[in-house]
ModelCIF file with pLDDT and N, C-alpha, C, O atoms, coordinates in Angstrom:
data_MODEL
#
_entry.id   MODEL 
#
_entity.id                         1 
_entity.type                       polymer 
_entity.pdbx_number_of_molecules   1 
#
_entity_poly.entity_id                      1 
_entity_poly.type                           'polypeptide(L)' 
_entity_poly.nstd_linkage                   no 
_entity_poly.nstd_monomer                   no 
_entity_poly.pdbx_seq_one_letter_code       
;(UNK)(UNK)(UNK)(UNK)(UNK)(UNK)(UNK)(UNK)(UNK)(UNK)(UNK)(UNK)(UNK)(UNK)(UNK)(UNK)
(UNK)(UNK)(UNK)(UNK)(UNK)(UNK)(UNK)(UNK)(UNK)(UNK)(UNK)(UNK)(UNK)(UNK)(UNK)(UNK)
(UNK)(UNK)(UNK)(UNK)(UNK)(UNK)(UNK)(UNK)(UNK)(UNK)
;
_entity_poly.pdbx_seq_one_letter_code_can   XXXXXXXXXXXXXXXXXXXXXXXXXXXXXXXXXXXXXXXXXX 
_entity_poly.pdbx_strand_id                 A 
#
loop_
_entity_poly_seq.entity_id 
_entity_poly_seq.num 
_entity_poly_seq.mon_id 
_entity_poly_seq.hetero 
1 1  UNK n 
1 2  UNK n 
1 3  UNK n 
1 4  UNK n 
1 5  UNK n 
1 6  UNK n 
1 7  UNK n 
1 8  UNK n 
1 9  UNK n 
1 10 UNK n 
1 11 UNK n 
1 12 UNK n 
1 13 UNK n 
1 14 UNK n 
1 15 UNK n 
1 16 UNK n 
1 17 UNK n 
1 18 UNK n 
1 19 UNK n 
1 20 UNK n 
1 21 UNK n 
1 22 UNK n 
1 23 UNK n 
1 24 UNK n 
1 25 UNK n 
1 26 UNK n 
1 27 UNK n 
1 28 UNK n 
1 29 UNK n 
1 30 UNK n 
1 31 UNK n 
1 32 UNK n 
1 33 UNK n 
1 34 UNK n 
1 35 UNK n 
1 36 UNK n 
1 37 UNK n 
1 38 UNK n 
1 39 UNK n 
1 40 UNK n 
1 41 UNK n 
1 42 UNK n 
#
_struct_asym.id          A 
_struct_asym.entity_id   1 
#
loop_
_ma_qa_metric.id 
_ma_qa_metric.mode 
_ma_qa_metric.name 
_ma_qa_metric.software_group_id 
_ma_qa_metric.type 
1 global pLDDT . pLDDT 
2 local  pLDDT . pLDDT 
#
_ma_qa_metric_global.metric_id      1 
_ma_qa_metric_global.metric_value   88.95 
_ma_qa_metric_global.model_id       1 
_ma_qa_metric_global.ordinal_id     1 
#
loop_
_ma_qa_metric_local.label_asym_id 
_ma_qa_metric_local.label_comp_id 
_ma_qa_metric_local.label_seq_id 
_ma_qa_metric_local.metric_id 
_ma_qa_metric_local.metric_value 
_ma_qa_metric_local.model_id 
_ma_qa_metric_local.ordinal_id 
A UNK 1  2 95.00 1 1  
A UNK 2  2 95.00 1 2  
A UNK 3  2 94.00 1 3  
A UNK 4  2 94.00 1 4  
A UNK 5  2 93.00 1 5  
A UNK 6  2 92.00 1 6  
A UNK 7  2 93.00 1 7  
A UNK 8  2 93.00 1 8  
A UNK 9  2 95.00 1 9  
A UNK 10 2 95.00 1 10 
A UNK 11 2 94.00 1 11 
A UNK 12 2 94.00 1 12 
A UNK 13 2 92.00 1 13 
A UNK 14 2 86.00 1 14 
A UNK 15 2 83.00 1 15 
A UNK 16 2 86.00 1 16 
A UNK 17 2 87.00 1 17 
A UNK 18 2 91.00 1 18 
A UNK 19 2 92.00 1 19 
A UNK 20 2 93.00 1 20 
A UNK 21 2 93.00 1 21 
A UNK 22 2 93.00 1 22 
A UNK 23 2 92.00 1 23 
A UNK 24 2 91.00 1 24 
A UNK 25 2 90.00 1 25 
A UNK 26 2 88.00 1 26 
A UNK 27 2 88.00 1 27 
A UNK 28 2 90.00 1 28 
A UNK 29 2 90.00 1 29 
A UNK 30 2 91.00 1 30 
A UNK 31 2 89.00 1 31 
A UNK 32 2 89.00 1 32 
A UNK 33 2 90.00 1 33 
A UNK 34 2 85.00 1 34 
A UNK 35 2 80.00 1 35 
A UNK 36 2 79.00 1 36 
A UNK 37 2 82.00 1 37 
A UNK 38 2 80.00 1 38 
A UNK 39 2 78.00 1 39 
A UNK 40 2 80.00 1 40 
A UNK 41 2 82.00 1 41 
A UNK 42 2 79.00 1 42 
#
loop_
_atom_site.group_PDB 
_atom_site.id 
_atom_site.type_symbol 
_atom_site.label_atom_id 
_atom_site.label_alt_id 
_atom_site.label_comp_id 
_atom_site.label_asym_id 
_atom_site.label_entity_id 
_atom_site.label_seq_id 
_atom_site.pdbx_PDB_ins_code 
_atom_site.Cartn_x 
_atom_site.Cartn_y 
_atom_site.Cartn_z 
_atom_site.occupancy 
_atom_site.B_iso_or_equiv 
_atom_site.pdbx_formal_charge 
_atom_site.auth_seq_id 
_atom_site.auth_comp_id 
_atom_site.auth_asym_id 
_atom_site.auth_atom_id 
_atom_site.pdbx_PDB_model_num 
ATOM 1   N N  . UNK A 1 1  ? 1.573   -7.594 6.387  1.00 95.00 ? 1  UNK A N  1 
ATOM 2   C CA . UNK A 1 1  ? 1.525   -6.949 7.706  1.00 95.00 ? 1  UNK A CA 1 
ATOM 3   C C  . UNK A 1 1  ? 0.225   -7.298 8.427  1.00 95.00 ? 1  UNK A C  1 
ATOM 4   O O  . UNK A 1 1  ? 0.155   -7.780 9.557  1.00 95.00 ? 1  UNK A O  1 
ATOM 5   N N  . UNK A 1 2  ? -0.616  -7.045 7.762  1.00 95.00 ? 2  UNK A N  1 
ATOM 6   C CA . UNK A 1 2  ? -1.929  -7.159 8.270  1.00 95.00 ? 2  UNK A CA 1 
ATOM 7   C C  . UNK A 1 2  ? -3.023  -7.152 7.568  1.00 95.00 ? 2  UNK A C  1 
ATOM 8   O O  . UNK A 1 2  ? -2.976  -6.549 6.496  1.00 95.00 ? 2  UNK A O  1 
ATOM 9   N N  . UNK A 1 3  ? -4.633  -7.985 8.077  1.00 94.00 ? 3  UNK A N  1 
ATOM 10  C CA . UNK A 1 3  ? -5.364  -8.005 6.876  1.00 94.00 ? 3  UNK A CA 1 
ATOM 11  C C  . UNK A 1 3  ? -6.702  -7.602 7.982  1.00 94.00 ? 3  UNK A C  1 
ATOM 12  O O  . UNK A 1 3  ? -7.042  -8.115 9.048  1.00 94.00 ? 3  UNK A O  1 
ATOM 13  N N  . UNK A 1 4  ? -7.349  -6.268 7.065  1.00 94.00 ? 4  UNK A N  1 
ATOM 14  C CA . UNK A 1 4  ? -8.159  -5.903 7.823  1.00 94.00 ? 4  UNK A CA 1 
ATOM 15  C C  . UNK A 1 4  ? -9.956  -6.214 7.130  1.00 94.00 ? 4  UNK A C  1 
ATOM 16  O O  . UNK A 1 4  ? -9.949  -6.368 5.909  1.00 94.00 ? 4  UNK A O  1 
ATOM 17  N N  . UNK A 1 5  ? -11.117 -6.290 7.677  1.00 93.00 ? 5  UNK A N  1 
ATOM 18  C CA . UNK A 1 5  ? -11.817 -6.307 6.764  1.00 93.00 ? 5  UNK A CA 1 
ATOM 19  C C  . UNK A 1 5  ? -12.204 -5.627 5.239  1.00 93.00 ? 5  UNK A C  1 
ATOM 20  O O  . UNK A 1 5  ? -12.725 -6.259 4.320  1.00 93.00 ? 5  UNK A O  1 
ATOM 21  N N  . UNK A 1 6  ? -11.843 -4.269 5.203  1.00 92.00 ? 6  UNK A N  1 
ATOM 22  C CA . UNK A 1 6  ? -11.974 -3.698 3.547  1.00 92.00 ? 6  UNK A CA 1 
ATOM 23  C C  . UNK A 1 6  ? -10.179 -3.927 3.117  1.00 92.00 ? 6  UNK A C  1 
ATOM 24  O O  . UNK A 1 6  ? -10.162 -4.012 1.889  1.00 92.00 ? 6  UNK A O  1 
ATOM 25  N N  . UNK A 1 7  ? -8.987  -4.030 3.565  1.00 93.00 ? 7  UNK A N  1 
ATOM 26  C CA . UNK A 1 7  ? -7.708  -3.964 2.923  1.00 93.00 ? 7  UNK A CA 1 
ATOM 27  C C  . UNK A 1 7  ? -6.761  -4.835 3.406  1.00 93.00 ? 7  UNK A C  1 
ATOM 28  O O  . UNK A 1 7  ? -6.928  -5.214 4.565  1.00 93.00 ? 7  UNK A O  1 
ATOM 29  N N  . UNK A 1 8  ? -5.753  -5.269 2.769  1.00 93.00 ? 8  UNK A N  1 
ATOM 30  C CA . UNK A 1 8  ? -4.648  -5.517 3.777  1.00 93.00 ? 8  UNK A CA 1 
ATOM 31  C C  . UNK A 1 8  ? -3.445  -5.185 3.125  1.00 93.00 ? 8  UNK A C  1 
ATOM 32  O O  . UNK A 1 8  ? -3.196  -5.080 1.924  1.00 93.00 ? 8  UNK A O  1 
ATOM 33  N N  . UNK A 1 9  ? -2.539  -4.997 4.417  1.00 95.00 ? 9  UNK A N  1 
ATOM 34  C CA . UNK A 1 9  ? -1.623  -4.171 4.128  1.00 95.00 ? 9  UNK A CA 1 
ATOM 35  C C  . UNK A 1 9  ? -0.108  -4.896 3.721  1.00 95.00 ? 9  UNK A C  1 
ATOM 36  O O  . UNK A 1 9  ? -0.167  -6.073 4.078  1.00 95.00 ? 9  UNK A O  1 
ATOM 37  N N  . UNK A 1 10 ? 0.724   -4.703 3.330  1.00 95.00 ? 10 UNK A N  1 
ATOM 38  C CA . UNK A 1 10 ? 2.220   -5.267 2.982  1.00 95.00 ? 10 UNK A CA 1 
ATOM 39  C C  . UNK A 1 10 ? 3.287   -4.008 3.299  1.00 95.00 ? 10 UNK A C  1 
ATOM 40  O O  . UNK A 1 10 ? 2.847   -2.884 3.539  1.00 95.00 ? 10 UNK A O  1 
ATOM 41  N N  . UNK A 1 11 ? 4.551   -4.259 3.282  1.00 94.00 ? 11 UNK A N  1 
ATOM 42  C CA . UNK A 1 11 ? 5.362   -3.373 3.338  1.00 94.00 ? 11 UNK A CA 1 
ATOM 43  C C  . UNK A 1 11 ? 6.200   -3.968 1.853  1.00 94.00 ? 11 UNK A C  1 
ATOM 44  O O  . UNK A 1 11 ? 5.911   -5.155 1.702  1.00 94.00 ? 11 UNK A O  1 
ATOM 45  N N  . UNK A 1 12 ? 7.113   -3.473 0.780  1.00 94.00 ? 12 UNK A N  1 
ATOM 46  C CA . UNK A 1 12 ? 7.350   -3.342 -0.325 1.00 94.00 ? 12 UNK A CA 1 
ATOM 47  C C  . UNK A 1 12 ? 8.260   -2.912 -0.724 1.00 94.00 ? 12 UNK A C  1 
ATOM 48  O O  . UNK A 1 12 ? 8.675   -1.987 -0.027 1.00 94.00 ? 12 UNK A O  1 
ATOM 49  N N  . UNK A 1 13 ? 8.953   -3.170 -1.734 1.00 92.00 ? 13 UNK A N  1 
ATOM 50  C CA . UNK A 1 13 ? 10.284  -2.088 -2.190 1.00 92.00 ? 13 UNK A CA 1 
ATOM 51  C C  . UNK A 1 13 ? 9.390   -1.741 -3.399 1.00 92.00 ? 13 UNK A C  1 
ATOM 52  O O  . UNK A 1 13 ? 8.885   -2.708 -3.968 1.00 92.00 ? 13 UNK A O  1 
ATOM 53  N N  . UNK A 1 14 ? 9.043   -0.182 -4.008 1.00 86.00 ? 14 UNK A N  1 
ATOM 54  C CA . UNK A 1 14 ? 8.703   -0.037 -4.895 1.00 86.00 ? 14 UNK A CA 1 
ATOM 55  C C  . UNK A 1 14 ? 8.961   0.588  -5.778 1.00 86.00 ? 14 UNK A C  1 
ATOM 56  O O  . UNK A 1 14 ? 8.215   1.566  -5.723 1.00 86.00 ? 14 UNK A O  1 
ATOM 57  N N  . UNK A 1 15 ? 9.870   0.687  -7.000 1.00 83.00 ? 15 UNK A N  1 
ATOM 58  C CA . UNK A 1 15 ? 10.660  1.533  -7.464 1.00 83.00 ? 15 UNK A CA 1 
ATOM 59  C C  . UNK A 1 15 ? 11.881  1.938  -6.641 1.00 83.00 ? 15 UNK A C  1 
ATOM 60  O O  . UNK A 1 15 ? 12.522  2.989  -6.647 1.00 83.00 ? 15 UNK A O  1 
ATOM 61  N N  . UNK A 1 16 ? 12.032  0.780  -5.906 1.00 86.00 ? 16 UNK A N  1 
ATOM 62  C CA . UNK A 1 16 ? 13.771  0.931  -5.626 1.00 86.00 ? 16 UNK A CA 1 
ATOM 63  C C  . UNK A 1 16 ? 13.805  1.294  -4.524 1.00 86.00 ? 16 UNK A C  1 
ATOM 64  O O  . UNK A 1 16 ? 14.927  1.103  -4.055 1.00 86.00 ? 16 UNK A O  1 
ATOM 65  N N  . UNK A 1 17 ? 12.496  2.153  -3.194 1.00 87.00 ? 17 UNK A N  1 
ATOM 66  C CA . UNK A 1 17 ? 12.323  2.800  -2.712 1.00 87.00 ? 17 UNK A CA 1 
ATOM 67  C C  . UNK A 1 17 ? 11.431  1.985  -1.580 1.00 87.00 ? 17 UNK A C  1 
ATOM 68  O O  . UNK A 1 17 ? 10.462  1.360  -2.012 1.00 87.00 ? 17 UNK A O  1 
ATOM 69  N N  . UNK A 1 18 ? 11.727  1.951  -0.010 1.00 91.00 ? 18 UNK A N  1 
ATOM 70  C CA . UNK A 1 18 ? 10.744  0.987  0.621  1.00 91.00 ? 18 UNK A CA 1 
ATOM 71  C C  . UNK A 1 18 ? 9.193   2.055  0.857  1.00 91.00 ? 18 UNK A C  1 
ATOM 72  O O  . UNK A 1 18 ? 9.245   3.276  1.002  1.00 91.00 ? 18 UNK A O  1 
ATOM 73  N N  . UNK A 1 19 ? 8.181   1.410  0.848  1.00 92.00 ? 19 UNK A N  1 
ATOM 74  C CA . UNK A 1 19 ? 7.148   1.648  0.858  1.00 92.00 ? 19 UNK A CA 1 
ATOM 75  C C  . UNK A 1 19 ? 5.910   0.908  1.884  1.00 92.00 ? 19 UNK A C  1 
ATOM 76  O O  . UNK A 1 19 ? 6.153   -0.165 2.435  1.00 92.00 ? 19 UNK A O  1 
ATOM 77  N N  . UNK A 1 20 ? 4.716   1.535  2.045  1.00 93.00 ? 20 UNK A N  1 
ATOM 78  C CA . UNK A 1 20 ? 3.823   0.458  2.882  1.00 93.00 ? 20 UNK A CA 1 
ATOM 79  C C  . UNK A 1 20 ? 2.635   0.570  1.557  1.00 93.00 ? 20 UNK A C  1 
ATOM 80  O O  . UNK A 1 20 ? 2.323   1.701  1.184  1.00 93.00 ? 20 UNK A O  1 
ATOM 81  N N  . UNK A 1 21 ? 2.087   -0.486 0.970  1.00 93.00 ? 21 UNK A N  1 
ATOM 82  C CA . UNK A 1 21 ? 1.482   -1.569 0.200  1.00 93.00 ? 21 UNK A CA 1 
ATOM 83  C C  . UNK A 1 21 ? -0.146  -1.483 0.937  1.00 93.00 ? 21 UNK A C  1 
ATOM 84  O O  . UNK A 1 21 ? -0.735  -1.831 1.960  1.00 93.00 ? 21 UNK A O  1 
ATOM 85  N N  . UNK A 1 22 ? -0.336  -0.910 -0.101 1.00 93.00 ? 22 UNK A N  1 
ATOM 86  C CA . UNK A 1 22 ? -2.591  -1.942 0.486  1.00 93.00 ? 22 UNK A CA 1 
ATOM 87  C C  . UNK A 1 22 ? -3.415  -2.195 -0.821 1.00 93.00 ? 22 UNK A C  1 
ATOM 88  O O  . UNK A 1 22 ? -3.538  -1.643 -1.914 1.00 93.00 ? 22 UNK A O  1 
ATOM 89  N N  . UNK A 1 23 ? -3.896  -3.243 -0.217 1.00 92.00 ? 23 UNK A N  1 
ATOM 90  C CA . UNK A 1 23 ? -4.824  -4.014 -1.330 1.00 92.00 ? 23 UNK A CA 1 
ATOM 91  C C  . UNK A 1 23 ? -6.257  -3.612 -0.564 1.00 92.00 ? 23 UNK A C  1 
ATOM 92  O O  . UNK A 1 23 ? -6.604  -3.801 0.602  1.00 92.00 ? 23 UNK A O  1 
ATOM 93  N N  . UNK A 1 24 ? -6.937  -2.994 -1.667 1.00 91.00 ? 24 UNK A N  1 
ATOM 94  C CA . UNK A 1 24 ? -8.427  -3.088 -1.521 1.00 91.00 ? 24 UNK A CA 1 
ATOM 95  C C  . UNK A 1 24 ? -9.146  -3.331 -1.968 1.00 91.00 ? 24 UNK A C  1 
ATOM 96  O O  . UNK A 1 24 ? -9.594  -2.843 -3.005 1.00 91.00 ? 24 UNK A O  1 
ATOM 97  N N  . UNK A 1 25 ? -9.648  -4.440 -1.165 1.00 90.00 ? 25 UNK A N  1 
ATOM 98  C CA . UNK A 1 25 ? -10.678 -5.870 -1.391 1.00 90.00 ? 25 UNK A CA 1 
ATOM 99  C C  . UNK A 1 25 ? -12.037 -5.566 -1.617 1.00 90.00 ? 25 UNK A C  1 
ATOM 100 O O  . UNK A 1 25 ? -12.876 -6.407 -1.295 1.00 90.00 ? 25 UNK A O  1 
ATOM 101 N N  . UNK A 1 26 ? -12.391 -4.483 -2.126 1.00 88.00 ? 26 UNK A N  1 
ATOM 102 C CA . UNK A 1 26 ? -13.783 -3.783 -2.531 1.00 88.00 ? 26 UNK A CA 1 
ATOM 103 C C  . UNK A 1 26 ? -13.219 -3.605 -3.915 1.00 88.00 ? 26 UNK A C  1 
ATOM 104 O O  . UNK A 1 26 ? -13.408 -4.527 -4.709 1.00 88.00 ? 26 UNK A O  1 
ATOM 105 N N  . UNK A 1 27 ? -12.788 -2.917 -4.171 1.00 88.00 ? 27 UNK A N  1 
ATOM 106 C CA . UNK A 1 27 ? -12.611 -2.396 -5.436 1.00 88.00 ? 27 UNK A CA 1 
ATOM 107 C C  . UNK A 1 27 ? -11.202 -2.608 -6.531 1.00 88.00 ? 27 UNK A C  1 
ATOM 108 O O  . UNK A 1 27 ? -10.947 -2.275 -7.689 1.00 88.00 ? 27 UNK A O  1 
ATOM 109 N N  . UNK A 1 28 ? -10.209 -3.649 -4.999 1.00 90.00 ? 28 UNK A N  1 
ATOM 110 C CA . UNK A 1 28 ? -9.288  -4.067 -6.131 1.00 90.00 ? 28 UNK A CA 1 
ATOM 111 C C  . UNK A 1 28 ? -8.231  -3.161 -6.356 1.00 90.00 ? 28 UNK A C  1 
ATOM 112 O O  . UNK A 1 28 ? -7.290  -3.488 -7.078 1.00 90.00 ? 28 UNK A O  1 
ATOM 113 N N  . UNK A 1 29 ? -8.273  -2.365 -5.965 1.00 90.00 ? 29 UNK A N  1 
ATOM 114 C CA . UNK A 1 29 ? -6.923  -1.173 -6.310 1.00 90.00 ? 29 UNK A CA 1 
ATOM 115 C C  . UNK A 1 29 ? -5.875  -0.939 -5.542 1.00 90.00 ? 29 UNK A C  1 
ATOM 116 O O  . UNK A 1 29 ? -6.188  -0.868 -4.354 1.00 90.00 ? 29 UNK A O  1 
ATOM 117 N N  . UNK A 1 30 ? -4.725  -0.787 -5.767 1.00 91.00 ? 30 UNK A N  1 
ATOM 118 C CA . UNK A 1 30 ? -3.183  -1.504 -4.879 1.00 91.00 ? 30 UNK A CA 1 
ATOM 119 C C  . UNK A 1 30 ? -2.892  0.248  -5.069 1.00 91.00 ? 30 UNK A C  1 
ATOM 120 O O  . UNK A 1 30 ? -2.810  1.067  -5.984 1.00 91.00 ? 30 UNK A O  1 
ATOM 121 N N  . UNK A 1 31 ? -2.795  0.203  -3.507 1.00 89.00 ? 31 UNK A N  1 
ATOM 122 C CA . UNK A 1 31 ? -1.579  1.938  -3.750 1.00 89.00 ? 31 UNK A CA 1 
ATOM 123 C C  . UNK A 1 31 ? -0.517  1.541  -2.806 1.00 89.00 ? 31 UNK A C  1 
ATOM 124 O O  . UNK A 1 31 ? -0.512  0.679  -1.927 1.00 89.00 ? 31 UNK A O  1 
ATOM 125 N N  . UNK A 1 32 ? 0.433   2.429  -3.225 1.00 89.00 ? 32 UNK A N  1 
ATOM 126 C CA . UNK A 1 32 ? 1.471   2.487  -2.235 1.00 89.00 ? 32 UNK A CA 1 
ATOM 127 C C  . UNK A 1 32 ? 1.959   3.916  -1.650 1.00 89.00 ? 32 UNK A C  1 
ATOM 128 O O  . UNK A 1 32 ? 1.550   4.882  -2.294 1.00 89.00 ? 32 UNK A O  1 
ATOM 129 N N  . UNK A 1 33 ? 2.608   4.139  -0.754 1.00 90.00 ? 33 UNK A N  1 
ATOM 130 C CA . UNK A 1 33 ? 3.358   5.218  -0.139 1.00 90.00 ? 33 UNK A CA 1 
ATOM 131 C C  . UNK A 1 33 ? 4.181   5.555  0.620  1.00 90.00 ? 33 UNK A C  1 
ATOM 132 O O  . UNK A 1 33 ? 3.964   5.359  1.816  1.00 90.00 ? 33 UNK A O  1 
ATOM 133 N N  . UNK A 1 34 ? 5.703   6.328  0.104  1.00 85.00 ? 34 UNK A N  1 
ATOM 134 C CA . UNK A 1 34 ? 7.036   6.144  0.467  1.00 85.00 ? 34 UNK A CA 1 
ATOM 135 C C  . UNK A 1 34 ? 6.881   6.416  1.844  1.00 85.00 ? 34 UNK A C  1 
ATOM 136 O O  . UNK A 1 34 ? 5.757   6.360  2.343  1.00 85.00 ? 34 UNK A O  1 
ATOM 137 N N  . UNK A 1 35 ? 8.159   6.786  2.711  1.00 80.00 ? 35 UNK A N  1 
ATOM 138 C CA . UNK A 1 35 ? 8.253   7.189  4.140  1.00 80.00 ? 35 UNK A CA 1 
ATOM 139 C C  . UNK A 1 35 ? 7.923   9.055  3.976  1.00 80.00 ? 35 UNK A C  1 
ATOM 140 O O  . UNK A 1 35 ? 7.459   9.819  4.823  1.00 80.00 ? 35 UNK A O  1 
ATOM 141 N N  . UNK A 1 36 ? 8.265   9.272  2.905  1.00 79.00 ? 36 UNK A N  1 
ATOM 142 C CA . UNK A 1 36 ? 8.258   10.521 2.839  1.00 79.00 ? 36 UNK A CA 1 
ATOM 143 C C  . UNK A 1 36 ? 6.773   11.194 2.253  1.00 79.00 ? 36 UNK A C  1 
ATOM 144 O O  . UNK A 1 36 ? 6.666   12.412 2.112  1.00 79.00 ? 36 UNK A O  1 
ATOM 145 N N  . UNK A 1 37 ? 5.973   10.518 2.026  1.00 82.00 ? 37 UNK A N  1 
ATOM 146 C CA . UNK A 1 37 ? 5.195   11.067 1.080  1.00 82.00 ? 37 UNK A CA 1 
ATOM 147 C C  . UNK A 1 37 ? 3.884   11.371 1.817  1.00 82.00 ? 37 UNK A C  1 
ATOM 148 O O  . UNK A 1 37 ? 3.691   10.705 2.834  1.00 82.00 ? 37 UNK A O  1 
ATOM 149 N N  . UNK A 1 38 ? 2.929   12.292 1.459  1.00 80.00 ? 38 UNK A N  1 
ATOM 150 C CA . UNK A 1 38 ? 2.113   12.424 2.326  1.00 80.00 ? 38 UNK A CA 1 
ATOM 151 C C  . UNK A 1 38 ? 0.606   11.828 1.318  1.00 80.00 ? 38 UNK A C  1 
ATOM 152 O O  . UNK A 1 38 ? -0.431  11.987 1.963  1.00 80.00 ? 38 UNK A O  1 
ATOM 153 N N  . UNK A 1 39 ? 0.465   11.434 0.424  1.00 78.00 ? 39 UNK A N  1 
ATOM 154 C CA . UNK A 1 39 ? -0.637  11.227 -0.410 1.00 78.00 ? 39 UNK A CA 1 
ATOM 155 C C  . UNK A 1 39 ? -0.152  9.748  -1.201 1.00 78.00 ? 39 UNK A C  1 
ATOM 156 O O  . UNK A 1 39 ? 0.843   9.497  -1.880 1.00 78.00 ? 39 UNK A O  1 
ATOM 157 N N  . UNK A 1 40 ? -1.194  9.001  -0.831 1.00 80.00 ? 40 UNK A N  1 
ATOM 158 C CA . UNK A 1 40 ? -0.980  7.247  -1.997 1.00 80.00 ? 40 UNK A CA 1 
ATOM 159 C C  . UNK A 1 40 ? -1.151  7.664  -2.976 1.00 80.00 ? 40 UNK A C  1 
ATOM 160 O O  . UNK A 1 40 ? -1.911  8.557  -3.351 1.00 80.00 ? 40 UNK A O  1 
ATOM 161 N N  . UNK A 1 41 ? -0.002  6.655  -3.822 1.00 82.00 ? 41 UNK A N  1 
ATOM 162 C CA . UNK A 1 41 ? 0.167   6.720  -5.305 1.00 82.00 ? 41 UNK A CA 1 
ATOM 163 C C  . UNK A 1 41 ? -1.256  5.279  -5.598 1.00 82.00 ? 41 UNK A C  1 
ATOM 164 O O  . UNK A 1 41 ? -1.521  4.109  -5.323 1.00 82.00 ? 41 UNK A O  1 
ATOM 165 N N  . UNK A 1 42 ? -1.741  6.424  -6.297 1.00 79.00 ? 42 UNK A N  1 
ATOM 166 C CA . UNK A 1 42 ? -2.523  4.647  -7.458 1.00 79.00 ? 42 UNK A CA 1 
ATOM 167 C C  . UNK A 1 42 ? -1.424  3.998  -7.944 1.00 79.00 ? 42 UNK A C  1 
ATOM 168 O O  . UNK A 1 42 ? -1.558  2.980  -8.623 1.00 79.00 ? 42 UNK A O  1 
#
């Protein structure tokens, strides 16, 4: 989707389920989070 200076973002199927995807380029750690969800999963 987009690549910002600290992350960039993807959209994803994750567990079967579509999701929006970020990579963060500091520390390396990928979360995701459904349409429904209000808090990223590590």
């Amino acid at each position: 989707i987009m690549d910002y200076p600290d992350r960039v973002l993807f959209t994803a199927t994750v567990d079967e389920r579509p999701a929006l995807v970020t990579y963060n380029k500091e520390d390396h750690w990928v979360l995701s989070k459904g349409e429904a969800q209000m808090f990223w999963d590590v």
